[in-house]
C-alpha atoms as a PDB file:
ATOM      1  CA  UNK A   1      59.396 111.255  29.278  1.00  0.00           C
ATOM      2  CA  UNK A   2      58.357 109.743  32.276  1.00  0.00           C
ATOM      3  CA  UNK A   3      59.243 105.810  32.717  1.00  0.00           C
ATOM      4  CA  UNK A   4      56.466 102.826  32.586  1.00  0.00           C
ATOM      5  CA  UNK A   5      55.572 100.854  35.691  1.00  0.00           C
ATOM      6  CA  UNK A   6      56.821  97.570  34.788  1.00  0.00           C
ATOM      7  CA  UNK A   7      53.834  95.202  36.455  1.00  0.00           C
ATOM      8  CA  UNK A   8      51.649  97.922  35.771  1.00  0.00           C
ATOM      9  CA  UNK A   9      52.249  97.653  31.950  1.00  0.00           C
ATOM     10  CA  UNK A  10      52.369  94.067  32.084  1.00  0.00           C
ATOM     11  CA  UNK A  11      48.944  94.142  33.786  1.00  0.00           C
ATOM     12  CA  UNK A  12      47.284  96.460  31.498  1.00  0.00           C
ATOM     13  CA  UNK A  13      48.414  94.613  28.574  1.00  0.00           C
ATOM     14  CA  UNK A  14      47.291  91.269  29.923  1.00  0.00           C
ATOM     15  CA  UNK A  15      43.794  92.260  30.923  1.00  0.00           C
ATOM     16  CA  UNK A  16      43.820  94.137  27.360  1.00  0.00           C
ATOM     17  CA  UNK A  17      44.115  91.124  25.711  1.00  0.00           C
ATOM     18  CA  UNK A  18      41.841  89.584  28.134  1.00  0.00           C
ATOM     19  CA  UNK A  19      39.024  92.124  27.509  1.00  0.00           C
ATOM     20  CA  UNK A  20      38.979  91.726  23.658  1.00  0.00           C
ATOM     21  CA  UNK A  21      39.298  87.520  23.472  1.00  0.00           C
ATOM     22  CA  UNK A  22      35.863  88.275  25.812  1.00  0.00           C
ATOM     23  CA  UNK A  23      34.330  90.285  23.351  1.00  0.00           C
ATOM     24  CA  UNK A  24      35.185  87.678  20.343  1.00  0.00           C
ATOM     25  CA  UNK A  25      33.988  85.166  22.157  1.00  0.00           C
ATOM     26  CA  UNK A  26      30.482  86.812  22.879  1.00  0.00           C
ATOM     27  CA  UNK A  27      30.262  88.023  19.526  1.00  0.00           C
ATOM     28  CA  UNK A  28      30.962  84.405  18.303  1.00  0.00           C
ATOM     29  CA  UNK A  29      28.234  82.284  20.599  1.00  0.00           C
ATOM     30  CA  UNK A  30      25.877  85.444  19.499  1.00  0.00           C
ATOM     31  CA  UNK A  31      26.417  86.136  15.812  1.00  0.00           C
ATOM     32  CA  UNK A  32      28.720  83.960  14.166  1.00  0.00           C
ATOM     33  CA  UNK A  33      28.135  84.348  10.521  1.00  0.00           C
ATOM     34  CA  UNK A  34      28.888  88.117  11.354  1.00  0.00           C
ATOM     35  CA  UNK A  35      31.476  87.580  12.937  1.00  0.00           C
ATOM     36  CA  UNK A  36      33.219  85.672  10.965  1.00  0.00           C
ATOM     37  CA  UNK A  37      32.703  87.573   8.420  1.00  0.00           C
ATOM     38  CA  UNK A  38      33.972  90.631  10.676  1.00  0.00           C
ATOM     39  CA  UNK A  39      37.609  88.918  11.181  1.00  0.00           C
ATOM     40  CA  UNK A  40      37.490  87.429   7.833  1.00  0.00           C
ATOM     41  CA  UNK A  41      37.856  91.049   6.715  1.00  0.00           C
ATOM     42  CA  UNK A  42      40.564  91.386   8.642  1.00  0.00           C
ATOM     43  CA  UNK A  43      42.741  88.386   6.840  1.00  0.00           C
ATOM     44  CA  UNK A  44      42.899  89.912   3.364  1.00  0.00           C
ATOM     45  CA  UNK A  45      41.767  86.731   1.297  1.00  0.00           C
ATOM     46  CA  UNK A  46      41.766  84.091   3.833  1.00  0.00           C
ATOM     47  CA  UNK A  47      38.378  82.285   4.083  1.00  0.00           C
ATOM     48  CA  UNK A  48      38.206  81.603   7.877  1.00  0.00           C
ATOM     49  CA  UNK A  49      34.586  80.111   7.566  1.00  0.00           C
ATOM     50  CA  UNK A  50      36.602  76.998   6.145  1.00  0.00           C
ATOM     51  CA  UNK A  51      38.946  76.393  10.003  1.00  0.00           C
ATOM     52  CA  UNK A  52      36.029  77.752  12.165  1.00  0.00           C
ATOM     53  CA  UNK A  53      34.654  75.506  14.545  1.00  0.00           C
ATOM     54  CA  UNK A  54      31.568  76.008  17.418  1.00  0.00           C
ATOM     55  CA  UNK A  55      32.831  78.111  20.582  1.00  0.00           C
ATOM     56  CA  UNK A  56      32.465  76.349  23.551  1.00  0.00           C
ATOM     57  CA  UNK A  57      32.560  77.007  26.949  1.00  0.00           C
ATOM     58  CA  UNK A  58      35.082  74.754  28.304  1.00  0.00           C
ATOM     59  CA  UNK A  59      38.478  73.914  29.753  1.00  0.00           C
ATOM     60  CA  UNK A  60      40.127  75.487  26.584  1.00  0.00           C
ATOM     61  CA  UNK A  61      38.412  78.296  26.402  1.00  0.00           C
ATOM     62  CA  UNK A  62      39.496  79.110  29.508  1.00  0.00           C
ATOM     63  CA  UNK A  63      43.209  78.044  28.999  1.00  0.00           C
ATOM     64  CA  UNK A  64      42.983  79.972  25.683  1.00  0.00           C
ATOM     65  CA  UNK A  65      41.657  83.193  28.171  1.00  0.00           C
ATOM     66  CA  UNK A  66      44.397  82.484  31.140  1.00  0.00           C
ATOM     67  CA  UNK A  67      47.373  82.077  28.048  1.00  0.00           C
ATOM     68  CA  UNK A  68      46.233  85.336  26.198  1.00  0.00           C
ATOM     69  CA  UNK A  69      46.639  86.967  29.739  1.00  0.00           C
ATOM     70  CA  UNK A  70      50.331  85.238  30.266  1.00  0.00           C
ATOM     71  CA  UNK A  71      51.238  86.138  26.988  1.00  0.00           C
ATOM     72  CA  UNK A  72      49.479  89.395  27.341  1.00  0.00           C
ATOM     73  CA  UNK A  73      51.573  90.062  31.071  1.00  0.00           C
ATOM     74  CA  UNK A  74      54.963  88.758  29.510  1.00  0.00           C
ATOM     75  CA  UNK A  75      54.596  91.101  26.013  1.00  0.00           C
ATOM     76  CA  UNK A  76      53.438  94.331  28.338  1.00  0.00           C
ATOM     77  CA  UNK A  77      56.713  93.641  30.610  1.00  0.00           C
ATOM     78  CA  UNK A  78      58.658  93.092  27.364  1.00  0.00           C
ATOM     79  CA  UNK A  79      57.633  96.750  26.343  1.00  0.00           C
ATOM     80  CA  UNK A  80      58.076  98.501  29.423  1.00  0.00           C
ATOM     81  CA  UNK A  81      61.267  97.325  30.141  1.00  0.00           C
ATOM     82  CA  UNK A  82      62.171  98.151  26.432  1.00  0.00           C
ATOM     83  CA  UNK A  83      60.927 101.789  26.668  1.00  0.00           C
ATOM     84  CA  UNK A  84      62.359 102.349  29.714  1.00  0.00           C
ATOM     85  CA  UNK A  85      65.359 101.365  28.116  1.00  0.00           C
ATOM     86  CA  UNK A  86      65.097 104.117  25.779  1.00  0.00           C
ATOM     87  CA  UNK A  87      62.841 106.389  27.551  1.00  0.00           C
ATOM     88  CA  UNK A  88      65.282 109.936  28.314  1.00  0.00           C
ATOM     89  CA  UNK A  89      64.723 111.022  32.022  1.00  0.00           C
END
């Protein structure tokens, strides 16, 4: 098995997460009762309607976007050095 690229891993994991908060963000501002209903489906028996609030386009969205890709770097490096760990040469 070949080994994982550290930053690589980290990188690909960050803009992963990234990517997908994007997506659930568009889908929110342009079909929210769908999409709520979409991730409610997801939470086996939790009504998320009842915490929702209206998306906006502001600072924290933006922190919320530059955290999920901290979080997202830290987690990938996590893994990779974790595999690595166990990966045979």
């Amino acid at each position: 098995m070949a080994k994982k690229d550290v930053n690589a891993t980290g990188i690909a994991l960050a803009l992963t997460f990234v990517v997908v908060s994007v997506i659930c963000l568009v889908l929110v501002l342009i079909a929210p009762g769908f999409t709520l209903k979409l991730f409610g489906s997801f939470m086996h028996g939790i009504d998320i309607t009842k915490i929702a609030v209206t998306p906006s386009l502001g600072v924290s969205t933006l922190l919320g976007i530059i955290a999920l890709a901290v979080g997202g770097y830290i987690i990938g490096v996590i893994f990779a050095v974790v595999y690595n760990k166990f990966a045979k040469d």
